[in-house]
C-alpha atoms as a PDB file:
ATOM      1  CA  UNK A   1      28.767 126.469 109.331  1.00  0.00           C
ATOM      2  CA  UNK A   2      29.930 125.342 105.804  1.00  0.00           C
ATOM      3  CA  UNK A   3      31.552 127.851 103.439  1.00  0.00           C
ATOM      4  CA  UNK A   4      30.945 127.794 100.296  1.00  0.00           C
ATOM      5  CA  UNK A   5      34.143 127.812  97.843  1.00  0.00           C
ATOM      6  CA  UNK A   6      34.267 129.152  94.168  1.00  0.00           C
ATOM      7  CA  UNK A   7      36.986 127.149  92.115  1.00  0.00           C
ATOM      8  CA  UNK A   8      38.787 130.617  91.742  1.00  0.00           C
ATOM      9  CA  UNK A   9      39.127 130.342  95.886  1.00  0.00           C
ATOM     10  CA  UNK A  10      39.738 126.783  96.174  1.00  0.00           C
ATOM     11  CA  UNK A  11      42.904 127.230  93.634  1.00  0.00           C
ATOM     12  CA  UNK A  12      44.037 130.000  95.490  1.00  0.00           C
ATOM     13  CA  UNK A  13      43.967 128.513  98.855  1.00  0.00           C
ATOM     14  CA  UNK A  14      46.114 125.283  97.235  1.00  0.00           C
ATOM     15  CA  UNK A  15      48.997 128.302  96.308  1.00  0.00           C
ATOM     16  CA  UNK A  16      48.339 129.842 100.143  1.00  0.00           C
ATOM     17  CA  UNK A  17      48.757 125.995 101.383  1.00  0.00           C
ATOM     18  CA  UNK A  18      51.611 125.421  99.072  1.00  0.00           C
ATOM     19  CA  UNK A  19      53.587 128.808 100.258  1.00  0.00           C
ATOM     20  CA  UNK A  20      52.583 129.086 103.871  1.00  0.00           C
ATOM     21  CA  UNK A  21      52.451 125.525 104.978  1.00  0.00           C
ATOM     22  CA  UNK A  22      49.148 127.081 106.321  1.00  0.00           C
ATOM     23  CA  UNK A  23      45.743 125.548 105.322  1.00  0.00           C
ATOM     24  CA  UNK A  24      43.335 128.386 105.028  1.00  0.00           C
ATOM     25  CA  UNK A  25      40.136 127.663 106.047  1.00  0.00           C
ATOM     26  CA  UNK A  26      38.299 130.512 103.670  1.00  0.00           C
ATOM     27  CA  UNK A  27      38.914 132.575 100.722  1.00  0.00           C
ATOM     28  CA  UNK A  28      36.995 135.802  99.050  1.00  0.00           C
ATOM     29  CA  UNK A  29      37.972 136.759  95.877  1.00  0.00           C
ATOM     30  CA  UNK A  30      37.079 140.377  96.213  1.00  0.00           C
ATOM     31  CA  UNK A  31      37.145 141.760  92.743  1.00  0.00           C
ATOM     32  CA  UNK A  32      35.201 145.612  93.606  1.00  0.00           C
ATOM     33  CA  UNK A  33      38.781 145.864  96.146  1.00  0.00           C
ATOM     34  CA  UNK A  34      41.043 143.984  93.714  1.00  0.00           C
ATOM     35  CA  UNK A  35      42.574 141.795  97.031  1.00  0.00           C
ATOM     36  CA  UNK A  36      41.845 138.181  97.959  1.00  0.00           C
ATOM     37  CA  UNK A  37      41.266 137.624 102.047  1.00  0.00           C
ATOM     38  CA  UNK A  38      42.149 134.508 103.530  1.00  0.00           C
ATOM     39  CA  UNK A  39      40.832 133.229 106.653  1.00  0.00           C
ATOM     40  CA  UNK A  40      43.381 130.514 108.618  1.00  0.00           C
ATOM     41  CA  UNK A  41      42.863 128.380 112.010  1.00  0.00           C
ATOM     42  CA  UNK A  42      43.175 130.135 114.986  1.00  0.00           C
ATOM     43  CA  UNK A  43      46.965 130.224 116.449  1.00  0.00           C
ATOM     44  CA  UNK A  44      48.423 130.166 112.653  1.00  0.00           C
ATOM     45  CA  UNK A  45      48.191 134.034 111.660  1.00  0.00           C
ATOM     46  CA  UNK A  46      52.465 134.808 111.972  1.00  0.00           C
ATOM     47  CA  UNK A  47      53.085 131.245 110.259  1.00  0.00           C
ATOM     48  CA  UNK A  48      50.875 132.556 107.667  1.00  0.00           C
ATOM     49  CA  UNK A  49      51.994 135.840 107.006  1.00  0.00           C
ATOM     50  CA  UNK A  50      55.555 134.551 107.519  1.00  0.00           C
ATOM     51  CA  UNK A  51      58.702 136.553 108.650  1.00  0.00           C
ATOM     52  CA  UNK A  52      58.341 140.355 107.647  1.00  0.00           C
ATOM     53  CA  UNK A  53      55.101 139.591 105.996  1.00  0.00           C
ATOM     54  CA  UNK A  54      57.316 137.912 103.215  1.00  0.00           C
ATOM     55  CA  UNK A  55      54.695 134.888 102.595  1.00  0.00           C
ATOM     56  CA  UNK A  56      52.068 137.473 101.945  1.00  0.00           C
ATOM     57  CA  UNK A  57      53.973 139.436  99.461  1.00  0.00           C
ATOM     58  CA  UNK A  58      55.138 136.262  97.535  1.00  0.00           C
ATOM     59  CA  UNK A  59      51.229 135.431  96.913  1.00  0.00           C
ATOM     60  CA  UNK A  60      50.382 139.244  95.719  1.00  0.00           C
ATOM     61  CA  UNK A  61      53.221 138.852  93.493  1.00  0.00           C
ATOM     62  CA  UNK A  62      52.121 136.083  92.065  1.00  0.00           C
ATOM     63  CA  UNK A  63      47.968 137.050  91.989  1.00  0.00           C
ATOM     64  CA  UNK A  64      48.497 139.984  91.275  1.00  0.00           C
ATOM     65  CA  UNK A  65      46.364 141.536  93.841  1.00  0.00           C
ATOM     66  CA  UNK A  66      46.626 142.799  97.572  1.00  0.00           C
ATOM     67  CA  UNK A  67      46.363 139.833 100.025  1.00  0.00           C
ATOM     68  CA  UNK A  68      45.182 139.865 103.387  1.00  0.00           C
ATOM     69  CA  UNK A  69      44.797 136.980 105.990  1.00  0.00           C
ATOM     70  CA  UNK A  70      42.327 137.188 108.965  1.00  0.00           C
ATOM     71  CA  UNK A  71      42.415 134.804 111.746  1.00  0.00           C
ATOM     72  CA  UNK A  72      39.545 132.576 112.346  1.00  0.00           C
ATOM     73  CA  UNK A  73      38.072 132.070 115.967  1.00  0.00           C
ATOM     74  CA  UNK A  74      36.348 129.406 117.645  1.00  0.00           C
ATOM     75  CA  UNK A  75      33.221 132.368 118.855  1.00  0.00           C
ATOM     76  CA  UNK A  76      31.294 135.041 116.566  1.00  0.00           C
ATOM     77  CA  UNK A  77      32.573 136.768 119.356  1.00  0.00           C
ATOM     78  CA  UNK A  78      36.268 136.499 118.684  1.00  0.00           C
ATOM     79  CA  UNK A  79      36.287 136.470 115.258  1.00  0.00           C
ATOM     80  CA  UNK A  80      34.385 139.511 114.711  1.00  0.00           C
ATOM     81  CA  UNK A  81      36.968 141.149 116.399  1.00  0.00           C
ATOM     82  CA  UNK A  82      39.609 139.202 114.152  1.00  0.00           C
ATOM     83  CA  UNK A  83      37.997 140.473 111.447  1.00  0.00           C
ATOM     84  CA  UNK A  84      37.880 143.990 112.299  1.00  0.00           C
ATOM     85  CA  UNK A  85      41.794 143.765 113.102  1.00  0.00           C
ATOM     86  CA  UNK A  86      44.072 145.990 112.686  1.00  0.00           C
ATOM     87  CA  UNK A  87      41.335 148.238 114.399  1.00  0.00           C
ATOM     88  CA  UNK A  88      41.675 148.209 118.160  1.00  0.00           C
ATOM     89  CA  UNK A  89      38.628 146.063 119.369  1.00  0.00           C
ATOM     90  CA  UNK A  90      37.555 146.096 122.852  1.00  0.00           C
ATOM     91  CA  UNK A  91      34.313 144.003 123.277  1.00  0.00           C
ATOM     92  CA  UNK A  92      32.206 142.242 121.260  1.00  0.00           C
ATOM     93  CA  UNK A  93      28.428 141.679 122.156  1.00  0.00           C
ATOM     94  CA  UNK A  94      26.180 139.117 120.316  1.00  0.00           C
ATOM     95  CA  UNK A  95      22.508 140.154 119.835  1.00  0.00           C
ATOM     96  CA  UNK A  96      20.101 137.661 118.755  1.00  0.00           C
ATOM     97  CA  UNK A  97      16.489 138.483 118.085  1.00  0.00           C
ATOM     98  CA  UNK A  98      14.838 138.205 114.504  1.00  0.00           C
ATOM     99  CA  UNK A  99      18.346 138.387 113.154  1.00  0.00           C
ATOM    100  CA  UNK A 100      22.018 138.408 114.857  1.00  0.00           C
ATOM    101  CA  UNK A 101      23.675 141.701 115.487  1.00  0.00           C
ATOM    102  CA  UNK A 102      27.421 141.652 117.078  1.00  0.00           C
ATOM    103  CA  UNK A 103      27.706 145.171 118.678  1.00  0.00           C
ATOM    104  CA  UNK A 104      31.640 145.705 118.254  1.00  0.00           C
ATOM    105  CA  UNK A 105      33.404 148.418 120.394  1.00  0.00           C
ATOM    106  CA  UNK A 106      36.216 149.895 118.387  1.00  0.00           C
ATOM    107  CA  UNK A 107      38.624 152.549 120.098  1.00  0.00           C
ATOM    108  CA  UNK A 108      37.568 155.771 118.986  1.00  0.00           C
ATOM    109  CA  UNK A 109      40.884 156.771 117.112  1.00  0.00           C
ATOM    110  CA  UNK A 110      40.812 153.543 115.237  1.00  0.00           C
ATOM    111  CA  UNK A 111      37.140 154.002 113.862  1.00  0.00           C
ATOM    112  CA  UNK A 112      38.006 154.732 110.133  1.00  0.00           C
ATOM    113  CA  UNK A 113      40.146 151.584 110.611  1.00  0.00           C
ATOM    114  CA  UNK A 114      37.376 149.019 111.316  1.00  0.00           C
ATOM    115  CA  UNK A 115      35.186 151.064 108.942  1.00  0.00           C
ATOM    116  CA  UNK A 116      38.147 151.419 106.013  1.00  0.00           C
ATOM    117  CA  UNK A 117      38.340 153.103 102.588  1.00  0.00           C
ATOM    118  CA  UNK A 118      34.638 153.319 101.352  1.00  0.00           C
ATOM    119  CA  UNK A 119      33.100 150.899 104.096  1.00  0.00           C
ATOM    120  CA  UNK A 120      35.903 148.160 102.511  1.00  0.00           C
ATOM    121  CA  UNK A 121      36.478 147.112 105.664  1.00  0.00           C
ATOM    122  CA  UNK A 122      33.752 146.632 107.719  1.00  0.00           C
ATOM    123  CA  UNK A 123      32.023 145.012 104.355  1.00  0.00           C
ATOM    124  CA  UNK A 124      34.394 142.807 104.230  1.00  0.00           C
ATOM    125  CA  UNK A 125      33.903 141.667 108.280  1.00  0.00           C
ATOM    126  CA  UNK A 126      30.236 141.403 107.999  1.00  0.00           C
ATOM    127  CA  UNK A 127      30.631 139.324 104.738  1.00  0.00           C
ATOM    128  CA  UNK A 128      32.789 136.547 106.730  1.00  0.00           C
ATOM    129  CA  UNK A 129      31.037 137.004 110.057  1.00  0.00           C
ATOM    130  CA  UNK A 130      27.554 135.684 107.895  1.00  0.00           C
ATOM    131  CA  UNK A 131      30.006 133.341 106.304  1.00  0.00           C
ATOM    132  CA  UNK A 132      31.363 131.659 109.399  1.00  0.00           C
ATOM    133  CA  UNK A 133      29.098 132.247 111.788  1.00  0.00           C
ATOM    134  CA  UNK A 134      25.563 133.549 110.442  1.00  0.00           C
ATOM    135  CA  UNK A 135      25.731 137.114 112.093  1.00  0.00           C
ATOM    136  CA  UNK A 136      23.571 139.526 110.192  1.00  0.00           C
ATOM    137  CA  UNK A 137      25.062 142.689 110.872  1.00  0.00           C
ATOM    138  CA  UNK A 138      28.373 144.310 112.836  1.00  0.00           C
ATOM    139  CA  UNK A 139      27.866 147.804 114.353  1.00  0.00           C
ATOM    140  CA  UNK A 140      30.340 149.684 115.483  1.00  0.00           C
ATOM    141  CA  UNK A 141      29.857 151.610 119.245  1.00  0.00           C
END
């Protein structure tokens, strides 16, 4: 599916390319959250990041703004799960009938992590999920 890029995104992912050595594949400039999410290949997550999260902290520094990277996935599957990450993810269940629900089961304890601060969170997975892979909706069981 093809992403859309503002020309905010597109010069931020040239400064993630240019300090990671990691093409990302997607950026949000989430502005409600004040962060920017990047979304790499699958496999490249630690190059990204780098060693004690020190690529990540070089780009906040210089945006001004809390970054986070998710991993991209090959399945709506997988990448739903990504997406949810840090949140302990156990199965992931694709529904498809007038519109495509993945049916996510999160550990109990880690609930408020896939859900975050204010729904931040699991916004922010549903947004890339209909991004990358036209799923309508995530739910949590």
């Amino acid at each position: 599916m093809a992403v859309t890029l503002s020309d905010e995104a597109r010069q931020y992912i040239a400064l993630f390319d240019e300090e990671t050595d990691v093409a990302a594949t997607d950026c949000i400039v989430d502005d409600e959250y004040d962060r920017v999410v990047f979304v790499v290949s699958p496999g490249t997550m630690g190059q990204a990041i780098g060693p004690g999260g020190k690529h990540v902290k070089r780009i906040e520094e210089k945006l001004g703004q809390d970054v986070e990277v998710v991993e991209g996935a090959d399945t709506p599957e997988d990448f739903v799960a990504n997406a949810l990450a840090p949140a302990a993810v156990y199965n992931v269940t694709i529904s498809e009938d007038d519109t495509t629900v993945a049916y996510a089961e999160v550990d109990h304890d880690d609930r408020g992590v896939a859900i975050g601060k204010d729904g931040r969170n699991i916004d922010l997975a549903r947004r890339l999920a209909k991004r990358h892979f036209d799923v309508d909706e995530i739910e949590l069981t």
